[in-house]
Protein backbone atom coordinates (compact mmCIF):
# COMPACT_ATOMS: atom_id res chain seq x y z
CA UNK A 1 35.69 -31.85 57.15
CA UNK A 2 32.21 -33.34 58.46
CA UNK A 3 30.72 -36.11 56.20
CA UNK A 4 27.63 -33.88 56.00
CA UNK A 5 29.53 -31.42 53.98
CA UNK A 6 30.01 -33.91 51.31
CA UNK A 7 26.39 -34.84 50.90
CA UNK A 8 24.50 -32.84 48.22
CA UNK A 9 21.15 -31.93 49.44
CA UNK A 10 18.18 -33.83 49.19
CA UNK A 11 15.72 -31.51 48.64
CA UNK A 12 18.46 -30.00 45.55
CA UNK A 13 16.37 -31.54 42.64
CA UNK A 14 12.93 -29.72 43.84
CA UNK A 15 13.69 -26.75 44.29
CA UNK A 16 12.39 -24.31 42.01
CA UNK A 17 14.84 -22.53 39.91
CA UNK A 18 15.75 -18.90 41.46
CA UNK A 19 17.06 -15.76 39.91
CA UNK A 20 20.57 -14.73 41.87
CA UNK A 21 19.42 -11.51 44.13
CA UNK A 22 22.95 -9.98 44.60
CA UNK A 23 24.22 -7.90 42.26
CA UNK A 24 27.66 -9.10 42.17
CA UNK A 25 26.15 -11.65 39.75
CA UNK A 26 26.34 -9.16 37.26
CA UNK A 27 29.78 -9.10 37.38
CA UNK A 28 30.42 -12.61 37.90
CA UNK A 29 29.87 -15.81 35.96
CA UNK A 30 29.38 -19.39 37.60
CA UNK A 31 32.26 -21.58 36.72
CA UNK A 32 30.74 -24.85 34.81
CA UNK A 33 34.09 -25.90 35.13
CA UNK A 34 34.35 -26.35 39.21
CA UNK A 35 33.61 -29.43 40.63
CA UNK A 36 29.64 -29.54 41.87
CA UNK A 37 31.37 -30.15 45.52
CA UNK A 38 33.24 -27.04 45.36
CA UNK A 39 31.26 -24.49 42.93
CA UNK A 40 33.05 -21.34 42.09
CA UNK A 41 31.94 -18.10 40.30
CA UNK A 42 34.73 -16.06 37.81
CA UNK A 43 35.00 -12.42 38.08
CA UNK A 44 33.81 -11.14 34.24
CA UNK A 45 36.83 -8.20 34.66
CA UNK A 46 39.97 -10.22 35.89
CA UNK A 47 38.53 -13.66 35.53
CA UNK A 48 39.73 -14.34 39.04
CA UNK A 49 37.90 -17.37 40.59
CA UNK A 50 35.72 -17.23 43.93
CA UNK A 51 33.82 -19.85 46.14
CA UNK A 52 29.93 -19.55 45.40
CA UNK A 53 28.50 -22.14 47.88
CA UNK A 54 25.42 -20.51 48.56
CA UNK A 55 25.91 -21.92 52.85
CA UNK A 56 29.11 -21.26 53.22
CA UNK A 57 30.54 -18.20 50.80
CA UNK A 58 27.84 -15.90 49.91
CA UNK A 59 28.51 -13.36 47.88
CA UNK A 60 30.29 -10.87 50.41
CA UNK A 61 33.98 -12.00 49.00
CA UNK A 62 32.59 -11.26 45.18
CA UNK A 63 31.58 -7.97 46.82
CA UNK A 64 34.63 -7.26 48.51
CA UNK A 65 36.28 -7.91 45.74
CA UNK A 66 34.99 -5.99 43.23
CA UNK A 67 34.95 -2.50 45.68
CA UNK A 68 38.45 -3.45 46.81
CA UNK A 69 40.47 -5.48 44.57
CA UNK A 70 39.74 -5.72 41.04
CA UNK A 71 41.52 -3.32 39.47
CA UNK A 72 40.00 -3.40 36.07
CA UNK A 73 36.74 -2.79 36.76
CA UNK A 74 35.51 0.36 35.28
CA UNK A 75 33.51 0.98 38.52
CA UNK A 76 30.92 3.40 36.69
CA UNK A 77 29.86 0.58 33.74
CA UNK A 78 27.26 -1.74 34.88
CA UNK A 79 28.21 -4.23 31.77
CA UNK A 80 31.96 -5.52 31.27
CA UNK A 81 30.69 -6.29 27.41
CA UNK A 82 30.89 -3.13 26.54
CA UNK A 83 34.37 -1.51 24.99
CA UNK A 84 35.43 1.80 26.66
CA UNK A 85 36.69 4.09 24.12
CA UNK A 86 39.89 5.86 24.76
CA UNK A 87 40.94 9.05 22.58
């Protein structure tokens, strides 16, 4: 690993605040819990963890994973808040 990698960026503090465009980050939630080196984003169905560095994971394993993989997603909701009713 390059010592660049381990440097936060400079510019980090003025950057304007921006609203996540994928929408895989309405199925995920960003982990305050990972380390600011290594951030990671939770899956809100399965709770399974995923690399979010926006440079070097973007959001095309969260994607993956929810078409492929997560197996309780209810893949026609758009909110994992809500209860499903069974009868």
């Amino acid at each position: 690993m390059d010592e660049e990698d381990d440097k936060d960026d400079p510019n980090e503090g003025n950057r304007k605040p921006s609203k996540p465009r994928s929408w895989t980050w309405n199925h995920f939630t960003k982990d305050p819990k990972s380390k600011s080196s290594h951030p990671m984003a939770k899956c809100n169905w399965c709770r399974v963890s995923y690399a979010r560095d926006s440079h070097r994971n973007c959001t095309t394993n969260m994607l993956y994973h929810l078409l492929n993989q997560c197996n309780k997603i209810f893949r026609d909701s758009g909110d994992p808040s809500q209860t499903i009713l069974t009868f």
